[in-house]
C-alpha atoms as a PDB file:
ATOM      1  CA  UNK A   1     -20.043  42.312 -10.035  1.00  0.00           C
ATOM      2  CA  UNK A   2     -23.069  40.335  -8.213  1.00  0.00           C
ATOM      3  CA  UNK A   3     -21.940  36.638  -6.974  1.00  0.00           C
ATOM      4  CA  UNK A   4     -23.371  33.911  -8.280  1.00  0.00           C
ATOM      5  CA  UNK A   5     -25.244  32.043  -5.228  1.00  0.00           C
ATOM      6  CA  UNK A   6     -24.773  28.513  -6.934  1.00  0.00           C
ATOM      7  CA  UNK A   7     -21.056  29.243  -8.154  1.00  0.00           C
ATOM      8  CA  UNK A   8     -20.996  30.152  -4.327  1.00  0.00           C
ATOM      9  CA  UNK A   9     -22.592  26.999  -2.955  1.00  0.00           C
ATOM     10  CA  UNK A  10     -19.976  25.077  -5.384  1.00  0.00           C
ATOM     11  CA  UNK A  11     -16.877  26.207  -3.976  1.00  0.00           C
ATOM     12  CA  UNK A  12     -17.984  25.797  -0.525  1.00  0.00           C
ATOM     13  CA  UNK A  13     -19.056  22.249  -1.214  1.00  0.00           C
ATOM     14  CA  UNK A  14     -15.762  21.828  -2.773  1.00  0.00           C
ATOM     15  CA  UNK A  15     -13.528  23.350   0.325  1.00  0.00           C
ATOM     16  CA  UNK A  16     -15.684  21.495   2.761  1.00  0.00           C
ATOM     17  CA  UNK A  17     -15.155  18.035   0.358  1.00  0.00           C
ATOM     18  CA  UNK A  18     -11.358  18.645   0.159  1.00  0.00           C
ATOM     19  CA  UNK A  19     -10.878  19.318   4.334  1.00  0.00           C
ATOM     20  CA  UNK A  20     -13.189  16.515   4.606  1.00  0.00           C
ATOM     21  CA  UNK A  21     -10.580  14.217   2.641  1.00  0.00           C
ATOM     22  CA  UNK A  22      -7.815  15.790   3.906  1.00  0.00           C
ATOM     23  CA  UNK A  23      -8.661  15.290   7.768  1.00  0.00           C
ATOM     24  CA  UNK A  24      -9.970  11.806   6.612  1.00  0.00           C
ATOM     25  CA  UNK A  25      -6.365  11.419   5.525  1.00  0.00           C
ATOM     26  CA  UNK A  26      -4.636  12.122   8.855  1.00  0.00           C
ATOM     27  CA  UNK A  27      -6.632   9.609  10.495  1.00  0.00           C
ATOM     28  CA  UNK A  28      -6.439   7.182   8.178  1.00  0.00           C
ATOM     29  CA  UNK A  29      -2.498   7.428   8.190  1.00  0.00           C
ATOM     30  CA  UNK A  30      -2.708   7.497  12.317  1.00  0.00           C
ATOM     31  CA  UNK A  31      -4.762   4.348  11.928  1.00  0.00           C
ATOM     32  CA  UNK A  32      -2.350   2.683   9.851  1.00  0.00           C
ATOM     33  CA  UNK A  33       0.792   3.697  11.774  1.00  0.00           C
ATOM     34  CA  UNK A  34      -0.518   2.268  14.750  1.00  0.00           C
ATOM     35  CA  UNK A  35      -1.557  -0.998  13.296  1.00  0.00           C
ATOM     36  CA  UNK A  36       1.103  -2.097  11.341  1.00  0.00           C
ATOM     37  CA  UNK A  37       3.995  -0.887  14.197  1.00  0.00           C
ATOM     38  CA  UNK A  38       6.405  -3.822  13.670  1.00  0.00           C
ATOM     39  CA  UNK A  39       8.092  -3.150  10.517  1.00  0.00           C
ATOM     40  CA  UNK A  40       5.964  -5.074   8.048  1.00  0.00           C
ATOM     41  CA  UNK A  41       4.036  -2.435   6.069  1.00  0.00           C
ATOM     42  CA  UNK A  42       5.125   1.389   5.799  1.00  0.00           C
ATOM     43  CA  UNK A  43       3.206   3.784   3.925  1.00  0.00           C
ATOM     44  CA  UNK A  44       3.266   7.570   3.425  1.00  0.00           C
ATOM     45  CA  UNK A  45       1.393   9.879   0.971  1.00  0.00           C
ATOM     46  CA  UNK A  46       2.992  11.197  -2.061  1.00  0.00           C
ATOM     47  CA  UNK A  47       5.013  14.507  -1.903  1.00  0.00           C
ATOM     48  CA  UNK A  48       3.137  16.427  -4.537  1.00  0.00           C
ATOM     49  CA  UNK A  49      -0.435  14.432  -4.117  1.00  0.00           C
ATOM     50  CA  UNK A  50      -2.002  13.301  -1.140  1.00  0.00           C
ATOM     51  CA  UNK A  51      -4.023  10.960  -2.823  1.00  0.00           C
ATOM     52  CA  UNK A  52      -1.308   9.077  -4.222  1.00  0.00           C
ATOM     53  CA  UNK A  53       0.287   6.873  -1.195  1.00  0.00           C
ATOM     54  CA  UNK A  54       3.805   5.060  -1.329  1.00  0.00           C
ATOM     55  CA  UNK A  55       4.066   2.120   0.543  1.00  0.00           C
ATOM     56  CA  UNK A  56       6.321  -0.690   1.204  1.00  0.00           C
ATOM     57  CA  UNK A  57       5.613  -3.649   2.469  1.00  0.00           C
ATOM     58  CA  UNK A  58       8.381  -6.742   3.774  1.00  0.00           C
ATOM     59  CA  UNK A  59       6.478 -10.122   3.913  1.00  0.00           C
ATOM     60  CA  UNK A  60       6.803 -11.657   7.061  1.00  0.00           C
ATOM     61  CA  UNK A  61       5.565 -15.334   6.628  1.00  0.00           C
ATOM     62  CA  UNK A  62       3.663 -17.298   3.774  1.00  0.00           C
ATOM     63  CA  UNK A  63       5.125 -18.619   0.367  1.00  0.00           C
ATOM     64  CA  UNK A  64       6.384 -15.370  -0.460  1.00  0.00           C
ATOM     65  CA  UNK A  65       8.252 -15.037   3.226  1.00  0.00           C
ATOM     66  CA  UNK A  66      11.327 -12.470   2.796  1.00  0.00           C
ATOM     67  CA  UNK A  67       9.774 -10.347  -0.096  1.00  0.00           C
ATOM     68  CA  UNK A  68       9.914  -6.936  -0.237  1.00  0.00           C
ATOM     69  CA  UNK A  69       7.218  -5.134  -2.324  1.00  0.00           C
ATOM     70  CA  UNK A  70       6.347  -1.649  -3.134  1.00  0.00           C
ATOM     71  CA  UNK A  71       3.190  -0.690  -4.001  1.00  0.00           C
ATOM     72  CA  UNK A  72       1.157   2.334  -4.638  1.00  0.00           C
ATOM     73  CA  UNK A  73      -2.381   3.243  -3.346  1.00  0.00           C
ATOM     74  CA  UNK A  74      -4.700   5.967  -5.115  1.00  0.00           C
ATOM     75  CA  UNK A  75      -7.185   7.481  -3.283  1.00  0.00           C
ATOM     76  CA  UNK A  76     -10.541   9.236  -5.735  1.00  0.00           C
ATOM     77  CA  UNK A  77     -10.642  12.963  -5.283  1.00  0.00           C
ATOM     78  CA  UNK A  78     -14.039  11.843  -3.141  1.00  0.00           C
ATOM     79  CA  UNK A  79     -12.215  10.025  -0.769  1.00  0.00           C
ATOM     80  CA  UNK A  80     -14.275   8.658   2.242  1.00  0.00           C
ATOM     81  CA  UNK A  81     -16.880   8.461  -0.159  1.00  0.00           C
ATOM     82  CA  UNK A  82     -15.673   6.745  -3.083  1.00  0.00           C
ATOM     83  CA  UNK A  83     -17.871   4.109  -4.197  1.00  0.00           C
ATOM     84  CA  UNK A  84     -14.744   1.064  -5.431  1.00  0.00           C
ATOM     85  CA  UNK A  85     -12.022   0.484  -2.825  1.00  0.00           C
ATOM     86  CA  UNK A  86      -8.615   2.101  -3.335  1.00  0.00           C
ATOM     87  CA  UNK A  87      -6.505   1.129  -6.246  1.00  0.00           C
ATOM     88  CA  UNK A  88      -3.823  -0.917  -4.935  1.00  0.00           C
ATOM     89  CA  UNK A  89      -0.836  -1.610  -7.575  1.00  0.00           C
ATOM     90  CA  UNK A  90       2.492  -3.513  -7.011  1.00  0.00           C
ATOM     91  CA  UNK A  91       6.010  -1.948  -9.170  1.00  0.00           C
ATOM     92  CA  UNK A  92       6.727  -5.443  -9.151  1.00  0.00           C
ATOM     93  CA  UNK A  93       5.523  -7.916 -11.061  1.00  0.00           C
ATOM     94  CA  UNK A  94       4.643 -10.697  -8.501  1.00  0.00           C
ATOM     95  CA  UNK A  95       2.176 -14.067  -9.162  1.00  0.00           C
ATOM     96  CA  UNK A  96      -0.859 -14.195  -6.643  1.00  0.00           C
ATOM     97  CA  UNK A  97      -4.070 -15.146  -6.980  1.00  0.00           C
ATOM     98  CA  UNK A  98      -5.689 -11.818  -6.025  1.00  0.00           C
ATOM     99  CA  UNK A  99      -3.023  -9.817  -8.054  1.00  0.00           C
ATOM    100  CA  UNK A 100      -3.587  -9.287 -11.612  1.00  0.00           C
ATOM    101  CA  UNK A 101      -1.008 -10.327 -14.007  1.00  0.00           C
ATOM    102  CA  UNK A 102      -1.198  -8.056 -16.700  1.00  0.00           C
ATOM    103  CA  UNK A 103      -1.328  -4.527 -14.524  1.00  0.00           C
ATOM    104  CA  UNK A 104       0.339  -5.918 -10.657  1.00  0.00           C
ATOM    105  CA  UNK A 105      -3.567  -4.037  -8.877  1.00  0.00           C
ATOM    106  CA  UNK A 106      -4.471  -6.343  -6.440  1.00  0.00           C
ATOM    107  CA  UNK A 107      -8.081  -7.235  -5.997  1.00  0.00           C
ATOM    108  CA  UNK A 108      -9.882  -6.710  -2.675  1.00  0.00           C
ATOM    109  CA  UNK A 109     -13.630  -7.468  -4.477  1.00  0.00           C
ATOM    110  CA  UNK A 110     -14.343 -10.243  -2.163  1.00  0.00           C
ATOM    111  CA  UNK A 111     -13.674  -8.055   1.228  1.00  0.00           C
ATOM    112  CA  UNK A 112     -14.474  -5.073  -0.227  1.00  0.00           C
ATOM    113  CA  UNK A 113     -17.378  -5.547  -2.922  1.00  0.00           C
ATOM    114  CA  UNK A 114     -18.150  -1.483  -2.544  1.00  0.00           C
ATOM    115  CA  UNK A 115     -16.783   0.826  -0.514  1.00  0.00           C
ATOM    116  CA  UNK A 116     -18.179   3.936   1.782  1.00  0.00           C
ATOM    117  CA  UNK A 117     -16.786   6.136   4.665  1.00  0.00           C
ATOM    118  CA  UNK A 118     -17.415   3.767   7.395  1.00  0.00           C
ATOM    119  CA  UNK A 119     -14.816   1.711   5.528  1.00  0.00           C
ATOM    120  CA  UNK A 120     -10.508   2.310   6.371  1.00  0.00           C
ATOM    121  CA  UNK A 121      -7.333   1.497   4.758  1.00  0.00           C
ATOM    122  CA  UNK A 122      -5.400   0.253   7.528  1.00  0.00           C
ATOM    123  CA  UNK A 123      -8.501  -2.464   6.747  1.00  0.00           C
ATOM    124  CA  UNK A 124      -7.745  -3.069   3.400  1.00  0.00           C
ATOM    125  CA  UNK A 125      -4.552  -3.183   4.330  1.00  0.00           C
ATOM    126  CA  UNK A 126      -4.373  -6.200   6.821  1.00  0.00           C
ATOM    127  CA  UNK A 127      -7.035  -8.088   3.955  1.00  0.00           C
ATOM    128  CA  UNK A 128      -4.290  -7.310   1.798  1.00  0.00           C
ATOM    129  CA  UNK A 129      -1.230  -8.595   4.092  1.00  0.00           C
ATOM    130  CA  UNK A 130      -3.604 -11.527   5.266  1.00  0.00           C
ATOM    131  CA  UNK A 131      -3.987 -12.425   1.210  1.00  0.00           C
ATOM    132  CA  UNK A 132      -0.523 -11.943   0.420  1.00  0.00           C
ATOM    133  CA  UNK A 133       0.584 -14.378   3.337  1.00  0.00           C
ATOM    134  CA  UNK A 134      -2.003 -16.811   3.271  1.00  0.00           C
ATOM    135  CA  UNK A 135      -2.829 -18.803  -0.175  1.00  0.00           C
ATOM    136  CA  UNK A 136      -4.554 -21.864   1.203  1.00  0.00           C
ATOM    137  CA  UNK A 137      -6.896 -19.143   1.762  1.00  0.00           C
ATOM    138  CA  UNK A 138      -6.992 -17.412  -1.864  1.00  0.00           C
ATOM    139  CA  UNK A 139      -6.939 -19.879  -3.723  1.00  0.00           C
ATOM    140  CA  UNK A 140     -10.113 -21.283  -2.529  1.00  0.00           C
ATOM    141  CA  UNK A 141     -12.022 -18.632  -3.190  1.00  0.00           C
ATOM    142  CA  UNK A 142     -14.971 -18.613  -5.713  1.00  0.00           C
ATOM    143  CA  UNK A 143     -13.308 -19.151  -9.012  1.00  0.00           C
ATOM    144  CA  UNK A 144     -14.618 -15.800  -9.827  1.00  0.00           C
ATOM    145  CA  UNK A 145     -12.813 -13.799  -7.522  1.00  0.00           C
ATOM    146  CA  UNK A 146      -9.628 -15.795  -8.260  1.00  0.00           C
ATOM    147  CA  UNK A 147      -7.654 -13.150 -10.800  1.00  0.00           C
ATOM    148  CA  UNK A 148      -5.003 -15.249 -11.834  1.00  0.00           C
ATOM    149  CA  UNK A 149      -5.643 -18.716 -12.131  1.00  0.00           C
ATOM    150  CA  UNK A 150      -2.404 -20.282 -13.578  1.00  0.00           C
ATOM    151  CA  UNK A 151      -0.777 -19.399 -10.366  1.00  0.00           C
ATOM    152  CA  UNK A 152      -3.386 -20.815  -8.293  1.00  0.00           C
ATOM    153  CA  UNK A 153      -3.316 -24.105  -9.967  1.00  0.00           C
ATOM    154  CA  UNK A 154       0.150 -24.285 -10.134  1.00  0.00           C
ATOM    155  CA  UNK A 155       0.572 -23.784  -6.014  1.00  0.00           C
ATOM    156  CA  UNK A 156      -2.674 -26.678  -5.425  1.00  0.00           C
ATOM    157  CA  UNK A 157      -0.706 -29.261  -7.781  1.00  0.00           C
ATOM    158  CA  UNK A 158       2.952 -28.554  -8.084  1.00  0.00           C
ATOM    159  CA  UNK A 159       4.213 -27.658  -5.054  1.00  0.00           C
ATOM    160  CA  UNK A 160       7.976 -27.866  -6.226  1.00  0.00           C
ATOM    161  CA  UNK A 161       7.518 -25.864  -9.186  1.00  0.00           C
ATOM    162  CA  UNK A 162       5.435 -23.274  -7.597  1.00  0.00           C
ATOM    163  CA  UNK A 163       8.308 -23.155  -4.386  1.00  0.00           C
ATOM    164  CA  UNK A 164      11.244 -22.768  -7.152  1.00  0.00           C
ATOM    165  CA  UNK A 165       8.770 -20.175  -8.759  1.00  0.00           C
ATOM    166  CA  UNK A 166       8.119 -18.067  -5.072  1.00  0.00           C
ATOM    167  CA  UNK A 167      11.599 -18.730  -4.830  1.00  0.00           C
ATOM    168  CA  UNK A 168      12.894 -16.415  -8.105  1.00  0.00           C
ATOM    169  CA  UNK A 169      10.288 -14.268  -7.308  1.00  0.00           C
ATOM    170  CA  UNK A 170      11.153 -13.363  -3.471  1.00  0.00           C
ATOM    171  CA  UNK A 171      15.323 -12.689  -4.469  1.00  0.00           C
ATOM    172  CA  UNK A 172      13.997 -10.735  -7.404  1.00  0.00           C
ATOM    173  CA  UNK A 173      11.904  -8.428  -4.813  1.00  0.00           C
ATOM    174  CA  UNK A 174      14.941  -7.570  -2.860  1.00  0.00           C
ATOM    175  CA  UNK A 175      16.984  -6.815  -5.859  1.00  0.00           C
ATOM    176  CA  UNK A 176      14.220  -4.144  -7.168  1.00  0.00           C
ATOM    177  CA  UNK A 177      14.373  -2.107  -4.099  1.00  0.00           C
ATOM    178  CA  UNK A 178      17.546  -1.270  -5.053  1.00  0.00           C
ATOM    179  CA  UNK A 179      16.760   0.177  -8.437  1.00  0.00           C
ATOM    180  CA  UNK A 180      15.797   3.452  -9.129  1.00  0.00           C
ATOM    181  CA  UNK A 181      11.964   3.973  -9.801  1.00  0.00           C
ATOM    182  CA  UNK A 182      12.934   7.744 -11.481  1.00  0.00           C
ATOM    183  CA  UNK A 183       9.784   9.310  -9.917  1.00  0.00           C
ATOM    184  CA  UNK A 184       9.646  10.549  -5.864  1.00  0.00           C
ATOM    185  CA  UNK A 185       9.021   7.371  -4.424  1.00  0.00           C
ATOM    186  CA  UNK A 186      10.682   7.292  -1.202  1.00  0.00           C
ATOM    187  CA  UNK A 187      11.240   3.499  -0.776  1.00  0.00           C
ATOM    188  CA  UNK A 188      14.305   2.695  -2.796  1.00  0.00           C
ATOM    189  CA  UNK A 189      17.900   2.223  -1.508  1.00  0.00           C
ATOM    190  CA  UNK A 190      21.692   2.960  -2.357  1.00  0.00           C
ATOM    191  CA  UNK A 191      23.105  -1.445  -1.951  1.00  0.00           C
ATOM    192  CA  UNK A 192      26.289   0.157  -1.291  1.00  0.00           C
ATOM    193  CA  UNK A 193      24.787   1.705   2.289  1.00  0.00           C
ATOM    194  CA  UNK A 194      22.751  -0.726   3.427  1.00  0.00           C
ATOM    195  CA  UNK A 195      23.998  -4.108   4.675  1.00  0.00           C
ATOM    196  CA  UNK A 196      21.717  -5.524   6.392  1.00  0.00           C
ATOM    197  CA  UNK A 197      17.781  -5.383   6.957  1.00  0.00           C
ATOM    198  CA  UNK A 198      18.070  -3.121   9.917  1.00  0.00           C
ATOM    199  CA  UNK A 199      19.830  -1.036   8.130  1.00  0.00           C
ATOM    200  CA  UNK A 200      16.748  -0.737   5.329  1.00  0.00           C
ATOM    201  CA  UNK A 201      14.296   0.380   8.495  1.00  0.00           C
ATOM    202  CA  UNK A 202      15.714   2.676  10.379  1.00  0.00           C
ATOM    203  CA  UNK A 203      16.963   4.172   6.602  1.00  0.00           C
ATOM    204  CA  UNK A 204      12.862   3.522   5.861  1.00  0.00           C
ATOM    205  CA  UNK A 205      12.080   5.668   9.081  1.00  0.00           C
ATOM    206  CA  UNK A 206      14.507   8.332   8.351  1.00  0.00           C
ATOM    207  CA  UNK A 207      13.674   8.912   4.941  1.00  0.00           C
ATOM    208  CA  UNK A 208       9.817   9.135   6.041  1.00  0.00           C
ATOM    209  CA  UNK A 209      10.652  11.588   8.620  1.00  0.00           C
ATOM    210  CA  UNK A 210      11.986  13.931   5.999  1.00  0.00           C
ATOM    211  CA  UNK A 211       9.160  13.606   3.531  1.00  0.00           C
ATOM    212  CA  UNK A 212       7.193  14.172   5.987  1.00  0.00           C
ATOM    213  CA  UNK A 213       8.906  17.337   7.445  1.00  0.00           C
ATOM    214  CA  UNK A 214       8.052  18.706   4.046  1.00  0.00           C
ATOM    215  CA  UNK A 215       4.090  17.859   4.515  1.00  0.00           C
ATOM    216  CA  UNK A 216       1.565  19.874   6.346  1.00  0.00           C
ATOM    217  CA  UNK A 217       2.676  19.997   9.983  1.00  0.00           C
ATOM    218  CA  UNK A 218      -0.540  17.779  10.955  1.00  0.00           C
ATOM    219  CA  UNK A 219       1.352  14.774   9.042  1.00  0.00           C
ATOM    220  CA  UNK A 220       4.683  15.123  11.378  1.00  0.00           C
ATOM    221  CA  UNK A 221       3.511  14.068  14.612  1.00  0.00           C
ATOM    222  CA  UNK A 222       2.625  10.775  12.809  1.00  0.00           C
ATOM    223  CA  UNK A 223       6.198  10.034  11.709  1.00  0.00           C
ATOM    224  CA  UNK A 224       7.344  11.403  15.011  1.00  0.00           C
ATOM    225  CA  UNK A 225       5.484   8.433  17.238  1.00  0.00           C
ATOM    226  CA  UNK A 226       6.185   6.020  14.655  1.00  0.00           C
ATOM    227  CA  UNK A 227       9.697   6.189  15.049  1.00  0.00           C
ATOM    228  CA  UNK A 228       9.090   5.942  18.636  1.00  0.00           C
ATOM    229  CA  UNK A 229       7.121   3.137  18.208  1.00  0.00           C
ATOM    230  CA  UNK A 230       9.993   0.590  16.690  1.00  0.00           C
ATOM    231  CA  UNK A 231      12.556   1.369  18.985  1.00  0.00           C
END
């Protein structure tokens, strides 16, 4: 049976596109493990899809100090070259300018109107740690790029309310770790074995190690210096 040349071409374009994502990947989660290093933000990719990251993420200073929030970030079967930054979504529901109320994705429009291969996540990352920690500075954006703007009025004229409000919110955040998600997210916790937040990161670190024993060998050596890193 004769090959078709352009059914040819097409898978090669599509093996180079997928080993182009998937070394894009690697680096992108070396990147990230190096820059966030002290136990703020930890993030590993999905057993079953690399695309599909989990991530966790314990807020270190800001209104919403002492929060713990897991999040997922998808990736577009393009990735480098995906035209809209990465989808980042919250599993729970928190109040932030930059986070929309009705689905928890946060929006990075005003770092990030487009995006291209030149751009990384452990970028959009820090913009989104910097946001989360740092309202003065979100909610004087451009009205525009403000996504929810009850919140942001509330925190620029009702401090009290909107401290007893961060308040509710940060216990609830801790609580919902401890709840099963009843998909393969890695970042959720037995309360009867841990105790105290130490306890959470080194059970954080362990658990990552094992996904990623399970991953491509290329993904280990990651895990392996992280652990390294944050003792």
């Amino acid at each position: 049976m004769p090959i078709d040349a352009n059914s040819s071409d097409e898978i090669i374009d599509e093996v180079l596109c997928t080993t182009k994502t998937e070394y894009r990947i690697l680096l992108e989660l070396k990147l990230i493990s190096t820059e966030f290093n002290t136990g703020s933000i930890y993030i590993i990719p999905s057993k079953s899809n690399s695309l599909l990251w989990n991530g966790i993420y314990f807020i270190r200073s800001g209104p919403y100090k002492d929060a713990i929030l897991r999040f997922k970030i998808q990736l577009e079967t393009n990735y480098p070259n995906q035209k809209t930054p990465p989808e980042l979504k919250l599993e729970f529901p928190i109040e932030h300018p930059l986070i929309s109320p009705d689905t928890q994705i946060f929006d990075s429009s005003h770092a990030f109107p487009t995006w291209n291969e030149s751009e990384h996540l452990y970028s959009f990352l820090k913009y989104f740690k910097y946001a989360m920690e740092n309202f003065d500075f979100c909610v004087n954006l451009p009205i525009e790029k403000i996504i929810n703007i009850e919140i942001a009025e509330l925190y620029k004229k009702d401090q009290k309310e909107f401290k007893e409000k961060a308040k509710e919110m940060i216990v609830k955040s801790v609580n919902q770790i401890f709840i099963p998600t009843g998909d393969e997210n890695i970042f959720s916790y037995d309360r009867n074995s841990i105790e105290e937040d130490e306890e959470i990161h080194q059970s954080i670190l362990e658990n990552m190690k094992t996904v990623a024993d399970n991953l491509p060998e290329s993904f280990s050596f990651l895990f392996d210096n992280r652990n390294r890193s944050l003792h």
